[in-house]
N, C-alpha and C. Protein backbone atom coordinates (compact mmCIF):
# COMPACT_ATOMS: atom_id res chain seq x y z
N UNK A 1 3.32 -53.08 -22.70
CA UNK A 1 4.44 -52.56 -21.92
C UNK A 1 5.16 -51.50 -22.74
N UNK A 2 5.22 -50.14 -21.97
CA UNK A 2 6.41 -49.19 -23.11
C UNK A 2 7.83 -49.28 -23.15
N UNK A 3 8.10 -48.87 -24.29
CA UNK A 3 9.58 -49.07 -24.42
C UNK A 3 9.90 -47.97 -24.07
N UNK A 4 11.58 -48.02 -23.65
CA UNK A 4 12.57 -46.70 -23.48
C UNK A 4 11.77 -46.30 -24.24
N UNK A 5 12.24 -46.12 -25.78
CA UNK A 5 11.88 -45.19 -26.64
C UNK A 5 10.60 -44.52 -26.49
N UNK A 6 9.43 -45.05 -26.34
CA UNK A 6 7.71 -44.58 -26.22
C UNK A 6 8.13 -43.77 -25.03
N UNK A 7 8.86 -44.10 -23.98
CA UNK A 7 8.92 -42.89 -22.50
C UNK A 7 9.77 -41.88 -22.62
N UNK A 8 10.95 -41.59 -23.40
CA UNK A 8 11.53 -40.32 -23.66
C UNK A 8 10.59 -39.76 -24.58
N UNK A 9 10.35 -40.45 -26.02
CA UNK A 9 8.80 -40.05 -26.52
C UNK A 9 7.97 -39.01 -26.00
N UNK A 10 7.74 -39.70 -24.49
CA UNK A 10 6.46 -39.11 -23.74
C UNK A 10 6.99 -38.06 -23.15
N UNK A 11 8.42 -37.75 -22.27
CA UNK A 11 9.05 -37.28 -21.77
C UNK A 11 9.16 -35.86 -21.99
N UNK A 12 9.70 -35.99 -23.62
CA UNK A 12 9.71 -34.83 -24.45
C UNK A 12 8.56 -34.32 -24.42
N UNK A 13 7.49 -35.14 -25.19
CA UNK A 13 6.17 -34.37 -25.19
C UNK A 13 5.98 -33.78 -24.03
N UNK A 14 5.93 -33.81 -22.62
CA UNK A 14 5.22 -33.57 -21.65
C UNK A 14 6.42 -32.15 -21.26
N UNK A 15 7.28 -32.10 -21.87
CA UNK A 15 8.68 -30.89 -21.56
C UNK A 15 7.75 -29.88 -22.26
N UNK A 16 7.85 -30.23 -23.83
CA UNK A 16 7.09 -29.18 -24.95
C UNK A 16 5.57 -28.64 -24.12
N UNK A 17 5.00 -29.65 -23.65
CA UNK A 17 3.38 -29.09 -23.37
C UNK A 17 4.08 -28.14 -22.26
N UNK A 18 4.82 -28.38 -21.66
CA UNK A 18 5.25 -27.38 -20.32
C UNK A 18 5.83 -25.94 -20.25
N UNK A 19 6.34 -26.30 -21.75
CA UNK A 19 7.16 -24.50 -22.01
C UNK A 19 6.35 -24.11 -23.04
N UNK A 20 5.08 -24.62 -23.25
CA UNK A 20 4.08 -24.12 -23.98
C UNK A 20 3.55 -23.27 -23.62
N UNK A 21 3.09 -24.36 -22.22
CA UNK A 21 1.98 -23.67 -21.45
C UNK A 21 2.60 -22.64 -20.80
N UNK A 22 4.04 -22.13 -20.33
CA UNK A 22 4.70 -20.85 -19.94
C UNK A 22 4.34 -19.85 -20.67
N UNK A 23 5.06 -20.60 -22.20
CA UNK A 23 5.12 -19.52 -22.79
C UNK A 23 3.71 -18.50 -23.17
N UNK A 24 2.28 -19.75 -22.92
CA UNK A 24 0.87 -19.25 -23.10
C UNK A 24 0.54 -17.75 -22.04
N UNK A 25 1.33 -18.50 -20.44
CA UNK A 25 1.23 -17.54 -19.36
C UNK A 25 1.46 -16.53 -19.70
N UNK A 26 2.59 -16.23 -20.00
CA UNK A 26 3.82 -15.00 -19.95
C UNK A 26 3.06 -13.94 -21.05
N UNK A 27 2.16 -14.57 -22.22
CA UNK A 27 1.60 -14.03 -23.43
C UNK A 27 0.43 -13.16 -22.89
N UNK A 28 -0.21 -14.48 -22.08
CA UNK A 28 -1.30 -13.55 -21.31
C UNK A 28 -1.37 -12.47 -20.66
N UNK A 29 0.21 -12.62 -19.68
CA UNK A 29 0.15 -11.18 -18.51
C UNK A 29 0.42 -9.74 -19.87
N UNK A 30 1.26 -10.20 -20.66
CA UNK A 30 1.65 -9.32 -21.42
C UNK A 30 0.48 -8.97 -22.66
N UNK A 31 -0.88 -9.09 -22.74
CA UNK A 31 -1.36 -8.72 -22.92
C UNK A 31 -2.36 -8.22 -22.03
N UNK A 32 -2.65 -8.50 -21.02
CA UNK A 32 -3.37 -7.89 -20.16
C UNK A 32 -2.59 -6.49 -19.45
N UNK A 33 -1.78 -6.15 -19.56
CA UNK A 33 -0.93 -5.21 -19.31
C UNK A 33 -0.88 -4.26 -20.73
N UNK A 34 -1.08 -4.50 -21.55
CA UNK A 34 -0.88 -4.13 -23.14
C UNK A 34 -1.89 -2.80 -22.94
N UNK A 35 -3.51 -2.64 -22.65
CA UNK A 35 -3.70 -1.41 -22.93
C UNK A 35 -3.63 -0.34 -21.88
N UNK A 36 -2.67 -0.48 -20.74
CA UNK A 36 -2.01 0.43 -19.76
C UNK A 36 -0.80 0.73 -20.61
N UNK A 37 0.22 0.08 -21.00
CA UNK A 37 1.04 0.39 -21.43
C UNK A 37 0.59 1.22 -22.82
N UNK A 38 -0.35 0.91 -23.31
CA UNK A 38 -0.24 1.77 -24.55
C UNK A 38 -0.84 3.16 -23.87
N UNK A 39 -1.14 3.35 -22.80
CA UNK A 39 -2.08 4.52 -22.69
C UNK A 39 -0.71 5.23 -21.70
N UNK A 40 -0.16 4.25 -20.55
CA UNK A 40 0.62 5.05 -19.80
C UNK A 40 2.38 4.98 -20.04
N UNK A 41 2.89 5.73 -19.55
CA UNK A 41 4.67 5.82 -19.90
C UNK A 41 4.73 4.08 -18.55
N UNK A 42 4.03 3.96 -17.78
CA UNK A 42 4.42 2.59 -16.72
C UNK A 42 3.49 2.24 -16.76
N UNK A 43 3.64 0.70 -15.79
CA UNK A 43 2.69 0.33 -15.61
C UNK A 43 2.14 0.16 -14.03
N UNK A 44 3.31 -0.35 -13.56
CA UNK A 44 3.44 -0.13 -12.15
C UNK A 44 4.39 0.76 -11.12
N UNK A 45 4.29 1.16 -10.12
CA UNK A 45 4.73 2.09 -8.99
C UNK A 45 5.24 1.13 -7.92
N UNK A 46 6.29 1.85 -7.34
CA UNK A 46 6.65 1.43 -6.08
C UNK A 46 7.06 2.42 -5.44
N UNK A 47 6.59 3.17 -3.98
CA UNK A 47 6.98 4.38 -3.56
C UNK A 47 7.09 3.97 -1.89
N UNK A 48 8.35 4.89 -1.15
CA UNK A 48 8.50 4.96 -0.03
C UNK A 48 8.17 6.53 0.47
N UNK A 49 7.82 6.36 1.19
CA UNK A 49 7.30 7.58 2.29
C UNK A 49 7.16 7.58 3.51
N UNK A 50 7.70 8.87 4.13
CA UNK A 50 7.98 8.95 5.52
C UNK A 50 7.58 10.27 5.66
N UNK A 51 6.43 10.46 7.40
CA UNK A 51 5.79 12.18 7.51
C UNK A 51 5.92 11.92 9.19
N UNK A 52 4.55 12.65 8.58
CA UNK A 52 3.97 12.52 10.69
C UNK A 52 2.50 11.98 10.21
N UNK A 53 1.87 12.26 11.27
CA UNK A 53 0.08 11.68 11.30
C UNK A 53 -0.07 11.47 12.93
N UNK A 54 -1.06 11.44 13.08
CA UNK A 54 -1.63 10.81 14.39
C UNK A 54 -3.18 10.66 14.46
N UNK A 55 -3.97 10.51 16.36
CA UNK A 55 -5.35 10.89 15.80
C UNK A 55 -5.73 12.50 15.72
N UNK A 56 -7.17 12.19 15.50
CA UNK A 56 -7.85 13.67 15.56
C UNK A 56 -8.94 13.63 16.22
N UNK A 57 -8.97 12.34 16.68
CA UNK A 57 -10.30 12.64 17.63
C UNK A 57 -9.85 11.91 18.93
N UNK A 58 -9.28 11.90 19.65
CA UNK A 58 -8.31 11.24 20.97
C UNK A 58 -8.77 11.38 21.88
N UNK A 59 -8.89 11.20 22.95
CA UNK A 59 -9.93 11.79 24.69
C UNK A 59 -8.09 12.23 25.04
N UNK A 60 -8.47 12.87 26.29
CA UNK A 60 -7.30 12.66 26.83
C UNK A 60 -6.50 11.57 27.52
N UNK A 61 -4.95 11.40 27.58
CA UNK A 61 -3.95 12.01 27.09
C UNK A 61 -3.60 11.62 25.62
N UNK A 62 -3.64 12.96 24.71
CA UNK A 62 -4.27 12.80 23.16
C UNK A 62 -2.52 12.98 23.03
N UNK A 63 -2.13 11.97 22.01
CA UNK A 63 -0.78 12.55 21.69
C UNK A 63 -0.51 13.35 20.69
N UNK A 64 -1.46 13.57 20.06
CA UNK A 64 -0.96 14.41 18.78
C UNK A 64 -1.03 13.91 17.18
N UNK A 65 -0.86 14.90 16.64
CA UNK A 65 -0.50 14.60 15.42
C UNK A 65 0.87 14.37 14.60
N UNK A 66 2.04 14.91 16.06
CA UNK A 66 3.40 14.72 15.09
C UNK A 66 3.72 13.19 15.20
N UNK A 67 3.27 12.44 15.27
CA UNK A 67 3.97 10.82 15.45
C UNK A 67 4.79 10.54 13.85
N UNK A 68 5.53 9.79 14.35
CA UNK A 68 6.46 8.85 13.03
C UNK A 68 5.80 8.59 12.13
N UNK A 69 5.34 8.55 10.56
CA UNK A 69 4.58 8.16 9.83
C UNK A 69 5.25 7.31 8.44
N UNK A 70 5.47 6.07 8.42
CA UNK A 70 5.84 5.16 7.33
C UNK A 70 5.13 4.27 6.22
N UNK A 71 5.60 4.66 5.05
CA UNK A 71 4.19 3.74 4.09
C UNK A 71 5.14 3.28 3.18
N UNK A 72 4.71 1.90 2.61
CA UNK A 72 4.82 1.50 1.71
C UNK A 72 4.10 1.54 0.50
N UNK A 73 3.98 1.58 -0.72
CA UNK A 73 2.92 1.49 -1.56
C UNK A 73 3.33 0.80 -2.72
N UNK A 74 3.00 0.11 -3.47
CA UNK A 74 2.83 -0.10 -4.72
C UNK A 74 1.21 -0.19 -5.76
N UNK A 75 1.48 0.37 -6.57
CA UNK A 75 0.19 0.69 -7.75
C UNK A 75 0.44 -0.06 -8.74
N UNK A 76 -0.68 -0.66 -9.54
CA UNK A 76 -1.09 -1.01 -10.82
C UNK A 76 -1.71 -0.28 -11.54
N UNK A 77 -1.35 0.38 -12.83
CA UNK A 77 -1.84 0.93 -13.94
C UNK A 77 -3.26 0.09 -14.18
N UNK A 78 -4.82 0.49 -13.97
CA UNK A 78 -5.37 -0.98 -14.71
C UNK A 78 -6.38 0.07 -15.58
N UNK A 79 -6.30 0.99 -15.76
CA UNK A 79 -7.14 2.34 -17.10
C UNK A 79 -6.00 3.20 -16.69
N UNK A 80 -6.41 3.76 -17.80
CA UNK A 80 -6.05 5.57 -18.25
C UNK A 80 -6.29 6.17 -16.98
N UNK A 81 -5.53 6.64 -16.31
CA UNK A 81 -5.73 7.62 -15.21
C UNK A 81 -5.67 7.02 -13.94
N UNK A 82 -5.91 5.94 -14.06
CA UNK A 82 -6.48 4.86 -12.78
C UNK A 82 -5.36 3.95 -12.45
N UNK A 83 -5.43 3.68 -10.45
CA UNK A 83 -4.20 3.04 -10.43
C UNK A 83 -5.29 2.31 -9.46
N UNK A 84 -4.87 1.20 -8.89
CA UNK A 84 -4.61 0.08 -7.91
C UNK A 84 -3.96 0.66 -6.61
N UNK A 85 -4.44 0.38 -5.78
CA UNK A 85 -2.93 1.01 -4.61
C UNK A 85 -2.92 -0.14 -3.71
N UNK A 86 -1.73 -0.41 -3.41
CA UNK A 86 -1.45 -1.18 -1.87
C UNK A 86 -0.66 -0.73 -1.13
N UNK A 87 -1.14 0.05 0.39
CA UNK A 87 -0.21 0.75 1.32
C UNK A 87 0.14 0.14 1.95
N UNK A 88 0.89 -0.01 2.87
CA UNK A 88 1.48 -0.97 4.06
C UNK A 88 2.19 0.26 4.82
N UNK A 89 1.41 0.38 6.14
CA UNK A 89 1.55 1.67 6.46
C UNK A 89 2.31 1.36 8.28
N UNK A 90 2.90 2.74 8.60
CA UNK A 90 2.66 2.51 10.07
C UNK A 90 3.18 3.87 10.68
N UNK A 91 2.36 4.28 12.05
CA UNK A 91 1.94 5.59 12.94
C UNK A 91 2.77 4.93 13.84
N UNK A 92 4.12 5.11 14.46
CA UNK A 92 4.94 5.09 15.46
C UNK A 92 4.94 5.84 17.03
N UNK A 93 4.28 5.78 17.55
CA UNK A 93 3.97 6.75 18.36
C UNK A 93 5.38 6.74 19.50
N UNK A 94 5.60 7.60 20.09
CA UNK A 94 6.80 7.63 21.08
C UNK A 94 6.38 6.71 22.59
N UNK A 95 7.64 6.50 23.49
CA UNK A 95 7.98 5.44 24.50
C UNK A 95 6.57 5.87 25.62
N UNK A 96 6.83 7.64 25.67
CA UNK A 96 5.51 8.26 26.70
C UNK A 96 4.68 8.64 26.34
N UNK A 97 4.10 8.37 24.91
CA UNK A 97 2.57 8.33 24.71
C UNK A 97 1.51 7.09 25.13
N UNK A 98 0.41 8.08 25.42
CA UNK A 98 -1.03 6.98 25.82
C UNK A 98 -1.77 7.25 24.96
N UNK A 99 -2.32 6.33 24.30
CA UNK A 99 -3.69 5.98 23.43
C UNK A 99 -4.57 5.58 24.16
N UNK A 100 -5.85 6.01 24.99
CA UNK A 100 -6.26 5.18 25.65
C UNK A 100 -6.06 4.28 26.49
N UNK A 101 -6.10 2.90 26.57
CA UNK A 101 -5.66 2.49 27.38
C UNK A 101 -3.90 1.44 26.77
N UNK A 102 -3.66 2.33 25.71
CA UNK A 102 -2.22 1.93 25.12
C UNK A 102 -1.57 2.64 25.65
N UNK A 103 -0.27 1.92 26.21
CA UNK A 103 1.33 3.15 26.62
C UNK A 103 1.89 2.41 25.24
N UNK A 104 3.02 3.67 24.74
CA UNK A 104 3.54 3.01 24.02
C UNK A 104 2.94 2.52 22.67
N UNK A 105 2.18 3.21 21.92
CA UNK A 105 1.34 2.47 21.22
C UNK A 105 1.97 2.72 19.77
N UNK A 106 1.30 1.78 18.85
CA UNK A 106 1.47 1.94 17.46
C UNK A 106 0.52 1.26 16.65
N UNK A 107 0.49 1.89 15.13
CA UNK A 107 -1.26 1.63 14.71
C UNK A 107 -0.33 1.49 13.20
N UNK A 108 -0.67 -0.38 13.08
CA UNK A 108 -0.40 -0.82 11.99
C UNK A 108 -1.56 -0.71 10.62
N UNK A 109 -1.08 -0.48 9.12
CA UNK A 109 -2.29 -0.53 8.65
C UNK A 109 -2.12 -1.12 6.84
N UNK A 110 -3.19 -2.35 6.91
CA UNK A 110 -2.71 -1.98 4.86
C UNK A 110 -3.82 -1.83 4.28
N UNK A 111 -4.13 -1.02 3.36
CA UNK A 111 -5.01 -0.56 2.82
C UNK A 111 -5.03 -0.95 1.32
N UNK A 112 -6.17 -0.96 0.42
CA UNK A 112 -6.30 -1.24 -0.73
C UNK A 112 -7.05 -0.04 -1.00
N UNK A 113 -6.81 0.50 -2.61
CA UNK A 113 -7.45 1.75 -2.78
C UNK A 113 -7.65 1.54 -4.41
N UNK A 114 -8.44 2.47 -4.76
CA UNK A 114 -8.69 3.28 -6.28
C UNK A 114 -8.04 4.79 -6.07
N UNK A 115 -7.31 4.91 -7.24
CA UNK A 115 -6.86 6.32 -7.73
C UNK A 115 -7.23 6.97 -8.60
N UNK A 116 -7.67 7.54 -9.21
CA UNK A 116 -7.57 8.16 -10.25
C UNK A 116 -6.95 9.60 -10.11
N UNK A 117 -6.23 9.88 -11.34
CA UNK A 117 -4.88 10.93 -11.44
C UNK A 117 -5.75 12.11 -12.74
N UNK A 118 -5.21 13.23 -12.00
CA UNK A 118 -5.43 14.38 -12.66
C UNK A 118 -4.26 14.68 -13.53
N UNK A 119 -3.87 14.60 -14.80
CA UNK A 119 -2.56 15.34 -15.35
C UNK A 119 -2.34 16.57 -15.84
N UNK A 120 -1.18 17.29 -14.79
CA UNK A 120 -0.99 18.71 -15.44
C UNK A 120 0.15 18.85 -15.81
N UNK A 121 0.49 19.95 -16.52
CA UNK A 121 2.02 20.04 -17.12
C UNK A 121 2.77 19.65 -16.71
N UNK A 122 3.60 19.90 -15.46
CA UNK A 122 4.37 19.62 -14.74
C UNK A 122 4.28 18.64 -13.61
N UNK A 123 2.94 18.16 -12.71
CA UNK A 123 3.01 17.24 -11.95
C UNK A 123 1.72 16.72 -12.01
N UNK A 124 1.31 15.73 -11.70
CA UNK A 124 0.24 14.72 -11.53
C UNK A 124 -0.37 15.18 -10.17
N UNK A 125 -1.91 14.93 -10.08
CA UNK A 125 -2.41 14.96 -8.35
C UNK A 125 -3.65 13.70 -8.62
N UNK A 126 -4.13 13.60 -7.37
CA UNK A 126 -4.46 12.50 -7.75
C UNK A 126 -5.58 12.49 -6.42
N UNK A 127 -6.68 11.07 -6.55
CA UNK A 127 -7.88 11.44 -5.31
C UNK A 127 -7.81 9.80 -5.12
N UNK A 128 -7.80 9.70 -4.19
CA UNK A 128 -8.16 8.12 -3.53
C UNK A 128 -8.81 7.42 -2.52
N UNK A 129 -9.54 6.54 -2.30
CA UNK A 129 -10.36 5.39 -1.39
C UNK A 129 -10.78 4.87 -0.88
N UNK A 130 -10.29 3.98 -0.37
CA UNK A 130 -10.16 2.44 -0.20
C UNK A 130 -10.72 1.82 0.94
N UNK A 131 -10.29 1.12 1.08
CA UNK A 131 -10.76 0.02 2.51
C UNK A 131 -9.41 -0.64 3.20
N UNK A 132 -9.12 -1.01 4.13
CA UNK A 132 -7.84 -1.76 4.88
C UNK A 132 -8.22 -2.02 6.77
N UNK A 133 -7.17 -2.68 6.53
CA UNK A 133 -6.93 -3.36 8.16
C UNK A 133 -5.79 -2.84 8.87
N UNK A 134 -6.48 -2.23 9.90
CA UNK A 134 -5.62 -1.62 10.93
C UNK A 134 -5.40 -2.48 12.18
N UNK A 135 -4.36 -2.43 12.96
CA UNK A 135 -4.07 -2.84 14.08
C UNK A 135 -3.39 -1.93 14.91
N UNK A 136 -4.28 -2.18 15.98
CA UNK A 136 -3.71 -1.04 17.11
C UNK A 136 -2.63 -1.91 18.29
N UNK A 137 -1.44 -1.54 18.31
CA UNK A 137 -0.81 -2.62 19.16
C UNK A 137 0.32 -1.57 20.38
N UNK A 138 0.48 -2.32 21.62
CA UNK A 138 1.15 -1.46 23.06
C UNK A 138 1.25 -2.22 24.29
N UNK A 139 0.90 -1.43 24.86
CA UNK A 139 1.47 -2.03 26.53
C UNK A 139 0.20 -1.53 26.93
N UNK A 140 -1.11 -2.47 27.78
CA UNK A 140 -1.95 -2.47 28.42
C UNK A 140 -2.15 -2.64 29.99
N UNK A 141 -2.55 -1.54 30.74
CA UNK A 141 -2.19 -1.92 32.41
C UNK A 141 -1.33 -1.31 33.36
N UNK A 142 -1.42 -0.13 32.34
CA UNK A 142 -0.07 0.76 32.56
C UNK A 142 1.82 0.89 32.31
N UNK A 143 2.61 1.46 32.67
CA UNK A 143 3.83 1.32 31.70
C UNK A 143 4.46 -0.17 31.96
N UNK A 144 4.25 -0.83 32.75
CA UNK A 144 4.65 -2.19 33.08
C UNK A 144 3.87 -3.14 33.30
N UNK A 145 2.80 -2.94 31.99
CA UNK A 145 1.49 -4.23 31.82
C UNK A 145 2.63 -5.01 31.11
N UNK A 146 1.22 -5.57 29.94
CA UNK A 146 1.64 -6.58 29.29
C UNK A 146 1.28 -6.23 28.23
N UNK A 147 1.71 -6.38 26.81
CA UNK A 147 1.43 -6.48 25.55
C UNK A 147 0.08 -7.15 24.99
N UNK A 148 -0.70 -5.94 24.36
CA UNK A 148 -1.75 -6.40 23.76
C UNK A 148 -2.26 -5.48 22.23
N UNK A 149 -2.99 -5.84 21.59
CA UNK A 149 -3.60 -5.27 20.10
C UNK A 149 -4.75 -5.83 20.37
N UNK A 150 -5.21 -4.97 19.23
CA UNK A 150 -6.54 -4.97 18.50
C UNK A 150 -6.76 -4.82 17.26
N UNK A 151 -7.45 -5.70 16.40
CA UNK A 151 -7.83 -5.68 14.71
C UNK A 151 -8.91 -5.43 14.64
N UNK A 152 -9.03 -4.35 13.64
CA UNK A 152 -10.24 -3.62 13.29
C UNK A 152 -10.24 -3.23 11.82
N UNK A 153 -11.07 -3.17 11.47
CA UNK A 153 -11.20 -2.72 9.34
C UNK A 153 -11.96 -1.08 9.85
N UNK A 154 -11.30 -0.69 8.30
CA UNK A 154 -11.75 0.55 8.06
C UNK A 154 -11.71 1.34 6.83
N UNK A 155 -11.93 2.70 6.87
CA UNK A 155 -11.82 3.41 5.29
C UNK A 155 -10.90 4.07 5.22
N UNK A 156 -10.11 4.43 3.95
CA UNK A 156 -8.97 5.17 3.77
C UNK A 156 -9.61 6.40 2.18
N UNK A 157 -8.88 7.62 2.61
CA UNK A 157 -9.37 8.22 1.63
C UNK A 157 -7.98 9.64 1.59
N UNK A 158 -7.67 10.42 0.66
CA UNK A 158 -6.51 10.95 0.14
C UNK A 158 -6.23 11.91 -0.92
N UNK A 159 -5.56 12.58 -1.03
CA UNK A 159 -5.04 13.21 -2.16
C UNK A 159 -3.30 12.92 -2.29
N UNK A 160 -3.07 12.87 -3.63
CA UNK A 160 -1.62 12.96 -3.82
C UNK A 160 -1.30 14.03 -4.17
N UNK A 161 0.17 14.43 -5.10
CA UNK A 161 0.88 14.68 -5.75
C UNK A 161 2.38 14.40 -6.25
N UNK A 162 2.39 14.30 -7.58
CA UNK A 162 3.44 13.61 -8.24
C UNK A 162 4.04 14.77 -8.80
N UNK A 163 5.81 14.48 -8.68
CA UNK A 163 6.34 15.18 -9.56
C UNK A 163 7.65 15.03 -10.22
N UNK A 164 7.04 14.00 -11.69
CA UNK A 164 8.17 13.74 -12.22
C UNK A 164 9.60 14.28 -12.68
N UNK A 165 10.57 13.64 -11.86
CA UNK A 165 12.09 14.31 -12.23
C UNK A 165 12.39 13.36 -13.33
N UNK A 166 12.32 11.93 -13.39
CA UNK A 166 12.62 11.64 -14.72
C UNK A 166 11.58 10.23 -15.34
N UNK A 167 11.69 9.69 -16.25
CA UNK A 167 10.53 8.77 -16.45
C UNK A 167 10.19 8.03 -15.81
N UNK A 168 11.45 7.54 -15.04
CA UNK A 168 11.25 5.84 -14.01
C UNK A 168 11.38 6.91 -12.38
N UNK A 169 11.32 7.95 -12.16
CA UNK A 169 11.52 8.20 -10.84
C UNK A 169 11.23 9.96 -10.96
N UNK A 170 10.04 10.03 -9.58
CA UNK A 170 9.68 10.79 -9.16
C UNK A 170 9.61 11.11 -7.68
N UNK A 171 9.06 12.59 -7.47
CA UNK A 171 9.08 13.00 -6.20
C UNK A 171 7.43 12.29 -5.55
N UNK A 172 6.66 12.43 -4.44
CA UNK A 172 5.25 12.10 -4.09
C UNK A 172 5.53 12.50 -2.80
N UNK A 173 3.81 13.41 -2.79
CA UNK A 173 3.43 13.66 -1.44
C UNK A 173 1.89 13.00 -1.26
N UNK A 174 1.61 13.23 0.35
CA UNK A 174 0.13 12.46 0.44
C UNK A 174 -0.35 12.95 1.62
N UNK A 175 -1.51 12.95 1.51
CA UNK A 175 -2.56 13.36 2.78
C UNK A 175 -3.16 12.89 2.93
N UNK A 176 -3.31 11.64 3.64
CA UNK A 176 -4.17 10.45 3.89
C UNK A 176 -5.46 10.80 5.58
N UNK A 177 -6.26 10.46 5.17
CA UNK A 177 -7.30 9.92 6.40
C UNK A 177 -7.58 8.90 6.38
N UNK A 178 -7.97 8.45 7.74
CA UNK A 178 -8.69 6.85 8.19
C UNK A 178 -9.34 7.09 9.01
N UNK A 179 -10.53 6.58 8.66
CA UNK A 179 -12.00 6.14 10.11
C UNK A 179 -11.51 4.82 10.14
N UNK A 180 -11.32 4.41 11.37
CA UNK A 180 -11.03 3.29 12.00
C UNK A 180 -12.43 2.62 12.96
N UNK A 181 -12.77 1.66 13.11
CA UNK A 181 -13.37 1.34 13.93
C UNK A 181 -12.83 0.92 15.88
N UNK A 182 -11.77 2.31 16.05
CA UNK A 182 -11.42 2.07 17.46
C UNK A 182 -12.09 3.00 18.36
N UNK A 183 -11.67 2.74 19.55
CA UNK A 183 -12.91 3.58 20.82
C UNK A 183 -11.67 4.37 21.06
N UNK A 184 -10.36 4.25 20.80
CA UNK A 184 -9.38 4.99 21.16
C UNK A 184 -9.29 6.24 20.30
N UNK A 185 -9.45 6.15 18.79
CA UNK A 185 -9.81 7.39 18.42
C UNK A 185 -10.15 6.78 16.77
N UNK A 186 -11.29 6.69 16.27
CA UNK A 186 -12.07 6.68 15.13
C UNK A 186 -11.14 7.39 13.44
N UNK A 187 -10.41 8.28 14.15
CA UNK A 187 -9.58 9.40 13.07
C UNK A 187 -8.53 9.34 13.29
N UNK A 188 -7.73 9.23 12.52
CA UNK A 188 -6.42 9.02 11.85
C UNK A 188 -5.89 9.53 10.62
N UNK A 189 -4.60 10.35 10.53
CA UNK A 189 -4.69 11.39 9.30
C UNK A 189 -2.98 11.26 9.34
N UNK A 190 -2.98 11.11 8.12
CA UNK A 190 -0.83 11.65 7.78
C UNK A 190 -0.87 12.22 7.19
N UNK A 191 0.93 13.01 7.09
CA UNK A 191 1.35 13.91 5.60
C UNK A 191 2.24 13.36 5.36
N UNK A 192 2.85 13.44 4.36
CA UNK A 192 3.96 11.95 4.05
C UNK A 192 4.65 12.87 2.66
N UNK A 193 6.12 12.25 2.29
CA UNK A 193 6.64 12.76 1.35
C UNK A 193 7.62 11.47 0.82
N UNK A 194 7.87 11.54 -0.08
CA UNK A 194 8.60 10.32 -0.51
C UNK A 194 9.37 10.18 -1.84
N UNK A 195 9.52 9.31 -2.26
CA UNK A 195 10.07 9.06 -3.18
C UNK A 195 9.09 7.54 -4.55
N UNK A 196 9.34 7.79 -5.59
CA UNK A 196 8.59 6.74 -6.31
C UNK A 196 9.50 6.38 -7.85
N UNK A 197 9.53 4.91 -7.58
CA UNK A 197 9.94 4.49 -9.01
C UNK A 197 8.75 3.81 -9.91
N UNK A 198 8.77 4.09 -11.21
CA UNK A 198 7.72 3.69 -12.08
C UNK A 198 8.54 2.47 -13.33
N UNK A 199 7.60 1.54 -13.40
CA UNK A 199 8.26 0.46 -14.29
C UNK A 199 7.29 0.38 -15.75
């Protein structure tokens, strides 16, 4: 049978193994982060951006290319030159646009990418990717159907440009395409401008 004493004993021990094993974690991320940081001024990005975009290959009634255009992104440093990307995107289309058989439509999207960055004196540019999941979502049946979407995967591919105003914060632009796998229109393209903080 244990005594008090043997169970605070144990108590303690099992505290120590616990802020050990933190402190093991915390050692790890911070070395796995160690040869980005020695190579880059950050390690990670977080940027907002707002353009237009729409499709480019549409039947009629094609709405265009000026639609609402919103992204989220954050990057990981993981080489020299090379980032990680995660967009979280979205194409707003207006109340009297038709997509096919969408009124009202809007084309959700998040994408995962590779970057790699060109550095020049004054600003960074950069070429990118990826792969992501789009959703096409509206009003089906005409302007007083009913609400419906569609999920579909696809490719994302890009150019940037960066232009640092100070170490932790810069300007960013982007020119994104997407082949989508929709019958409503396959192509999808933004221009976007934004803002970015670097950690």
């Amino acid at each position: 049978m244990a005594t008090a004493g043997s169970r605070e004993v144990g108590i303690a021990a099992a505290s120590r193994a616990g802020w050990l094993a933190a402190g093991a974690l915390l050692a790890l991320g911070a070395l796995a982060t160690a040869p980005a940081r020695a190579v880059e001024p950050y390690v990670m990005t977080v940027g907002v951006l707002g353009g237009i975009g729409g499709p480019l290959s549409a039947d009629e009634p094609d709405p265009g290319t000026g639609q609402r255009a919103l992204e989220l992104q954050i990057g990981l440093v993981t080489e020299p030159r090379t980032l990680l990307e995660l967009r979280v995107g979205r194409l707003d289309f207006g109340e009297d646009d038709q997509l096919g058989d969408f009124f009202d439509p809007q084309l959700d999207y998040v994408t995962i990418s590779g970057e790699y960055r060109f550095y020049k004196n004054w600003y960074d540019s950069g070429i990118f990717i990826g792969l992501g999941g789009y959703r096409l979502s509206g009003i089906v049946g005409g302007p007083f159907g009913s609400d419906d979407d569609k999920t579909v995967v696809g490719l994302t591919g890009g150019v940037t440009g960066e232009f640092e105003i100070t170490r932790h914060f810069s300007l960013l632009g982007q020119i994104s395409g997407h082949y989508v796998d929709l019958d409503e229109s396959p192509l999808f393209a933004t221009a976007m401008a934004g803002v970015n903080v670097r950690f």
